[in-house]
Protein backbone atom coordinates (compact mmCIF):
# COMPACT_ATOMS: atom_id res chain seq x y z
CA UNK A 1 31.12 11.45 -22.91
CA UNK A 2 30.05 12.14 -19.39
CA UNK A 3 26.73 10.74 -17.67
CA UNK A 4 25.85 12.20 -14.00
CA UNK A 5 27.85 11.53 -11.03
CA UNK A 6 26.11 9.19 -8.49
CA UNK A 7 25.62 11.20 -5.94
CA UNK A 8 24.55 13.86 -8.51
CA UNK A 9 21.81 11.00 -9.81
CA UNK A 10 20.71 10.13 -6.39
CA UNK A 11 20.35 13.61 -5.64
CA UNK A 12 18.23 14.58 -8.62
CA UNK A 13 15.90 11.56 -7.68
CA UNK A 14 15.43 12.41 -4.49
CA UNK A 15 14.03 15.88 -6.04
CA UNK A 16 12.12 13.95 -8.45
CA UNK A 17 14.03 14.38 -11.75
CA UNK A 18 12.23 12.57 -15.01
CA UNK A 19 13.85 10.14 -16.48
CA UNK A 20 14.81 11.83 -19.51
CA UNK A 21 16.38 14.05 -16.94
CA UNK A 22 18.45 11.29 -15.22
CA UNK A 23 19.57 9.46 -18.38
CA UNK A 24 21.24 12.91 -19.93
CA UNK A 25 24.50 12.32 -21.56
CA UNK A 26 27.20 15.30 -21.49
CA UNK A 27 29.99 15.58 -23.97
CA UNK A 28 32.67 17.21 -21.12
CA UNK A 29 32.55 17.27 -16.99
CA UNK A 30 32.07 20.90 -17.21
CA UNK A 31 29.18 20.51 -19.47
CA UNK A 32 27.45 17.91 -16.89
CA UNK A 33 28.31 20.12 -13.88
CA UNK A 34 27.10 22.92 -15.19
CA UNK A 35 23.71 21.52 -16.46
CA UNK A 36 23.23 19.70 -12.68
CA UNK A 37 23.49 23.40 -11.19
CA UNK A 38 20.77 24.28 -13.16
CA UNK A 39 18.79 21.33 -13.13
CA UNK A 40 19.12 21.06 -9.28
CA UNK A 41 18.06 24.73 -9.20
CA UNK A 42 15.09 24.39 -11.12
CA UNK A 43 13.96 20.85 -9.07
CA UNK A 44 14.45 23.27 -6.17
CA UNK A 45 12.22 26.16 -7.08
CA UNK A 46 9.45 23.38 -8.41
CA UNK A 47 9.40 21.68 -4.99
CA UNK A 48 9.56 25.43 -3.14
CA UNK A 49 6.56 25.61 -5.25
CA UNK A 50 4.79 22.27 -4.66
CA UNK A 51 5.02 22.81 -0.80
CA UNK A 52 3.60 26.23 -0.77
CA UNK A 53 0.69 24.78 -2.82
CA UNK A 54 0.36 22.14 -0.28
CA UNK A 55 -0.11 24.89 2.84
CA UNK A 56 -2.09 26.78 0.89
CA UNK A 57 -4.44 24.72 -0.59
CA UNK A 58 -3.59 20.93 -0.38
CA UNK A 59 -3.25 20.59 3.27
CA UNK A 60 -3.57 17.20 3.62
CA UNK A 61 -0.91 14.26 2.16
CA UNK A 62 -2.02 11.84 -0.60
CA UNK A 63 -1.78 8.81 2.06
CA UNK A 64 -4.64 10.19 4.61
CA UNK A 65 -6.55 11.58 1.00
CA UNK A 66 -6.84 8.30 -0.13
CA UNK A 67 -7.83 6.77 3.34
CA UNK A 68 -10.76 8.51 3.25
CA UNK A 69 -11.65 7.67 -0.25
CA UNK A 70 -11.15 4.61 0.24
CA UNK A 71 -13.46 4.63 3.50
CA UNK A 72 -16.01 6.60 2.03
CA UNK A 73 -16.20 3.62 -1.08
CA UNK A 74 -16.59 0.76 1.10
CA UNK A 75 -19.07 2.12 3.71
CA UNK A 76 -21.14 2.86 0.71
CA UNK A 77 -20.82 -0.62 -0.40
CA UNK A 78 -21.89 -2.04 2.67
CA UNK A 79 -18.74 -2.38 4.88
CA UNK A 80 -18.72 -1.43 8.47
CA UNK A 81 -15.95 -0.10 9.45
CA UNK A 82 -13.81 -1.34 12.41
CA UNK A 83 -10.55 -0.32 15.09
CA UNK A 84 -8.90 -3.47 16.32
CA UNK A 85 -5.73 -3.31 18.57
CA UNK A 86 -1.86 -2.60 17.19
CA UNK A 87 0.20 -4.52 19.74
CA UNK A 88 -0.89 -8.25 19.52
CA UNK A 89 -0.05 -11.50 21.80
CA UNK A 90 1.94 -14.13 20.78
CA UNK A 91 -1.31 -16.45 20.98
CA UNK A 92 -2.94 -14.64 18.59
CA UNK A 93 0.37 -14.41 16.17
CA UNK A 94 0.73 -18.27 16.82
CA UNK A 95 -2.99 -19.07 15.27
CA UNK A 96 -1.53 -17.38 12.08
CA UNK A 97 1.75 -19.53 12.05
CA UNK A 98 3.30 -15.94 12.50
CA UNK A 99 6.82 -16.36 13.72
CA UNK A 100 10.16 -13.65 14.10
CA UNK A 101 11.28 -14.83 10.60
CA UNK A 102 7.50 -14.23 9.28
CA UNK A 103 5.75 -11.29 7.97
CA UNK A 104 3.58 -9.58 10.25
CA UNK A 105 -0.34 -10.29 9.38
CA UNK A 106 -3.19 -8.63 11.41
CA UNK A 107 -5.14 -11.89 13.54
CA UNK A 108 -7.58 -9.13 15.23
CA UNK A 109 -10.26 -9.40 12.03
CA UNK A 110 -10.70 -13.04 12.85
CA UNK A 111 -11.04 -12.60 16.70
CA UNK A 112 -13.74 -10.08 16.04
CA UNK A 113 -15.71 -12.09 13.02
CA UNK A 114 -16.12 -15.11 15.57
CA UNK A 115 -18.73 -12.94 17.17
CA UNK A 116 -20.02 -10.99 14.68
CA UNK A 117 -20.87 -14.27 12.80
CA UNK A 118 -23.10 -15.20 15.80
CA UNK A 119 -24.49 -11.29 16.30
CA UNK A 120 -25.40 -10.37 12.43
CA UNK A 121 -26.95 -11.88 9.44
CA UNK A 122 -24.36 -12.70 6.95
CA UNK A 123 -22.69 -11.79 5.22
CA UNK A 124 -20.75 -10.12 7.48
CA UNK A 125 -18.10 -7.39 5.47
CA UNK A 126 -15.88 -5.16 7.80
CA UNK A 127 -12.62 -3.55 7.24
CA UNK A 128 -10.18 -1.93 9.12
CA UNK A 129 -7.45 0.95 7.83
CA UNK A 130 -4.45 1.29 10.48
CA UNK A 131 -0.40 1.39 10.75
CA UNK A 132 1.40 -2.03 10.16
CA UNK A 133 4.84 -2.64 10.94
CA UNK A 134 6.92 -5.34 9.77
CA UNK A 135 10.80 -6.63 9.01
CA UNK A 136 11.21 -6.61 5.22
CA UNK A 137 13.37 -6.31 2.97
CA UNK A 138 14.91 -2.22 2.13
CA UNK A 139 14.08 -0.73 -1.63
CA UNK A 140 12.17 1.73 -3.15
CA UNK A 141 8.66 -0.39 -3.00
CA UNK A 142 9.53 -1.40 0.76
CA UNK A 143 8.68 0.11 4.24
CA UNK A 144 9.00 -0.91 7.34
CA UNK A 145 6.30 0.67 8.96
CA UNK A 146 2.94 1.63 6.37
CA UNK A 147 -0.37 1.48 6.15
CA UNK A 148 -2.59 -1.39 5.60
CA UNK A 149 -6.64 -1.88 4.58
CA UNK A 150 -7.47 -4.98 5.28
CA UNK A 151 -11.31 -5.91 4.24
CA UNK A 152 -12.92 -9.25 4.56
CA UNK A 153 -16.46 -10.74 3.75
CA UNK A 154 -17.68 -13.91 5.72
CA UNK A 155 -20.61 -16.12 5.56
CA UNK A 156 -21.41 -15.78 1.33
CA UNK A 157 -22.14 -18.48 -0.97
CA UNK A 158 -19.13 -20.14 -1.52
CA UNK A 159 -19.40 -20.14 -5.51
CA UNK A 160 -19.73 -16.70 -5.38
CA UNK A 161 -16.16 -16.58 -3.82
CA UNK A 162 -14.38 -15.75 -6.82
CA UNK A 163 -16.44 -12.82 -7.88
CA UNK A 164 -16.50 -11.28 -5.39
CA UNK A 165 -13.31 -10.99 -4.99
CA UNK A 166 -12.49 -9.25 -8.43
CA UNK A 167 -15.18 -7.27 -7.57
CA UNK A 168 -13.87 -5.72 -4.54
CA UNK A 169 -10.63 -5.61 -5.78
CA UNK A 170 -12.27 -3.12 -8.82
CA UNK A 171 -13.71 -1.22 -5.95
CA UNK A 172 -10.78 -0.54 -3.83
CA UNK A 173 -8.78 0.02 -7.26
CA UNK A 174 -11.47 2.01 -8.57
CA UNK A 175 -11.58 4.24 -5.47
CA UNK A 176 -7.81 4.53 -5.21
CA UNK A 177 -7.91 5.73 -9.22
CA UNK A 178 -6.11 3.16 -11.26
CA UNK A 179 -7.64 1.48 -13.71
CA UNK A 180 -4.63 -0.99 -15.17
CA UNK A 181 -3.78 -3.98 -12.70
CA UNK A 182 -3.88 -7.65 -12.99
CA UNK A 183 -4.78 -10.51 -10.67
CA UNK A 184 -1.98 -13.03 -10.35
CA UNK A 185 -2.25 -16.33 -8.20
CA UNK A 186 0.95 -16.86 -5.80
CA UNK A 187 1.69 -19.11 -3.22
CA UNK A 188 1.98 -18.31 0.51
CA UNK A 189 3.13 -19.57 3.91
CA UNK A 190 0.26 -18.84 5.64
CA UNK A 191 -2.89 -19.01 3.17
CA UNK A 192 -1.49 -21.30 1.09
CA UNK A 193 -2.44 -19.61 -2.40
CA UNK A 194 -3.03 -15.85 -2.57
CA UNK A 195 -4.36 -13.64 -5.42
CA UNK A 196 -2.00 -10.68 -6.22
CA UNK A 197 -3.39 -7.43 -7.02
CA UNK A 198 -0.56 -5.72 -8.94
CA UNK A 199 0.61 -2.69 -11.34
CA UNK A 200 3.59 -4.01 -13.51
CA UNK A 201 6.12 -5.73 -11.00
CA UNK A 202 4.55 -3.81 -8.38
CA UNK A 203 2.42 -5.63 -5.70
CA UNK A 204 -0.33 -3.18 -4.38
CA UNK A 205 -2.37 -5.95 -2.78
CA UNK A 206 -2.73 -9.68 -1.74
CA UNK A 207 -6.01 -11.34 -1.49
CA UNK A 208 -7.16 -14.58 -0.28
CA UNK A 209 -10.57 -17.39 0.26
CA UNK A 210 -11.40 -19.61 3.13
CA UNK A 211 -12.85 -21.86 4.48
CA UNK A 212 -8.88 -22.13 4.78
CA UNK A 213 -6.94 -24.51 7.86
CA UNK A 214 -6.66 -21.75 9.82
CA UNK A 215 -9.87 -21.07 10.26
CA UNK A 216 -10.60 -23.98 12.66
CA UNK A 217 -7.89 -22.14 15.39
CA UNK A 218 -11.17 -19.60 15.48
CA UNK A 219 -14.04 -22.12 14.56
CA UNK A 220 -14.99 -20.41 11.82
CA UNK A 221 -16.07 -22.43 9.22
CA UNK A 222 -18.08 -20.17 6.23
CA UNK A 223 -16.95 -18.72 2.96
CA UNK A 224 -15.24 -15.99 2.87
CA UNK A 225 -12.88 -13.49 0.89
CA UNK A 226 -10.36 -10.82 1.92
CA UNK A 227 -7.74 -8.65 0.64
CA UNK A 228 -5.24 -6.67 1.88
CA UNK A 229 -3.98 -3.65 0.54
CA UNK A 230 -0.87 -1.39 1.20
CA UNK A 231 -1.73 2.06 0.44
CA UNK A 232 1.66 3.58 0.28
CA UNK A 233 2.14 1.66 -2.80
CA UNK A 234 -0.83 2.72 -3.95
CA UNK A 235 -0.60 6.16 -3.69
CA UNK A 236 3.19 5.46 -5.24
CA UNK A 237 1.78 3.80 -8.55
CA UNK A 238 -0.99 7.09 -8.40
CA UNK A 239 1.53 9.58 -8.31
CA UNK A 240 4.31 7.56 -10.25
CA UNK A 241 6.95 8.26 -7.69
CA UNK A 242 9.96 5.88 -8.02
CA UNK A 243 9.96 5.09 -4.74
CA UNK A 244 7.54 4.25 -1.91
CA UNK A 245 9.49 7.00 1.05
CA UNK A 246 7.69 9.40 -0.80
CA UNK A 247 4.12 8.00 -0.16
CA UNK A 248 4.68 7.09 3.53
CA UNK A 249 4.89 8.47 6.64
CA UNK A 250 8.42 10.65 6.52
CA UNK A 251 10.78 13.37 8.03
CA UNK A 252 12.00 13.58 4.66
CA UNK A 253 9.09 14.13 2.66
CA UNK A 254 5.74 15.86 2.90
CA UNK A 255 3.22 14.90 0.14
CA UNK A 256 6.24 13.36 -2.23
CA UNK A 257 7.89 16.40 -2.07
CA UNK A 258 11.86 16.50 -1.10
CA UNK A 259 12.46 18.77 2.70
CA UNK A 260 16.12 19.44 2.25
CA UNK A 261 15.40 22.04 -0.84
């Protein structure tokens, strides 16, 4: 018996063979060689096809798709929408406890609620869609650079905390078009405790509630919730690609579909 060569299996992943695909058994070499010719062949034509569906119709990826959806959902539910600054000083990374050997978190949504507390009636709910970048571990559900939504509401009652949170986690989950996730409580180095939003073993989000200790580094001393949310693996667990590459920002894909057809 004869299963496929491993650079055969990678290849026919890459090209996004099914699983009932990958885990064919042969009964001879030959057999197996000849049935990856014309399973690579077909893969080939369906991507051809996929791609000119995407110029001719599609036209823009999943990713920026969902960005807008996601947008669209939580303007309508009251959000305002902001643009903070990429490149951030070691100050502000030192109010988070963010160090080299830490993951990178976004302080800017704190700098700008100290104000906003003072300027609006609260609550106050903004969120802010943009590029992260990060060192982290390689696999298919990691990237080093992706895409983040961070949301946050300040300034409600704080036994409404919990609530709230499930229900903007529906909304964002809602708007992104899955409908099975769970909430899981882990710990964290910065927050403390964090509520997981995940699909399976797959982590599509991390939420959190203040008043928290680091709060006080920005006086801030209200309710609040927040989640973040990586939208690559979002649009991954959407699509059901097996890994995230194919949802990101790539020379190797466009739209989840394989270039070097």
């Amino acid at each position: 018996m004869s299963t496929w060569t491993e650079i055969q299996k990678q290849r026919l992943q890459e090209l996004g063979a099914t699983e009932e695909q990958l885990a064919r058994v042969f009964n001879s070499e030959q057999e197996r060689n000849s049935a990856y010719q014309k399973t690579e062949r077909d893969l080939v034509g369906r991507g051809k096809e996929a791609l000119l569906n995407y110029r001719d119709n599609v036209k823009k990826p999943a990713l920026l798709d969902l960005e807008s959806r996601l947008a669209e959902a939580l303007i309508s539910a009251g959000f305002a929408r902001v643009t903070t600054p990429i490149l951030l000083s070691k100050g502000l990374l030192a109010k988070m406890t963010i160090t080299e050997d830490k993951p990178m978190l976004a302080p800017n949504l704190y700098y700008i609620l100290k104000d906003l507390l003072r300027l609006w009636p609260s609550p106050v709910s903004i969120f802010e869609i943009g590029p992260c970048f990060r060192k982290d571990t390689q696999g298919g559900n990691h990237l080093q650079e992706f895409t983040m939504l961070n949301l946050v509401e300040m300034g409600l009652p704080e036994k409404d905390r919990s609530g709230r949170l499930r229900e903007l986690a529906a909304l964002v989950m809602d708007a992104a078009g899955l409908k099975e996730y769970d909430l899981v409580s882990e710990g964290s180095d910065v927050y403390g405790e964090t509520i997981d939003i995940t699909a399976g073993e797959i982590e599509l989000g991390s939420a959190a509630m203040g008043p928290h200790i680091l709060d006080r580094q920005w006086d801030i001393d209200v309710p609040w919730v927040g989640i973040g949310f990586g939208l690559e693996r979002l649009v991954m667990v959407k699509e059901e690609y097996k890994n995230v590459q194919k949802a990101g920002r790539s020379l190797s894909y466009l739209n989840g579909v394989r270039l070097n057809i």
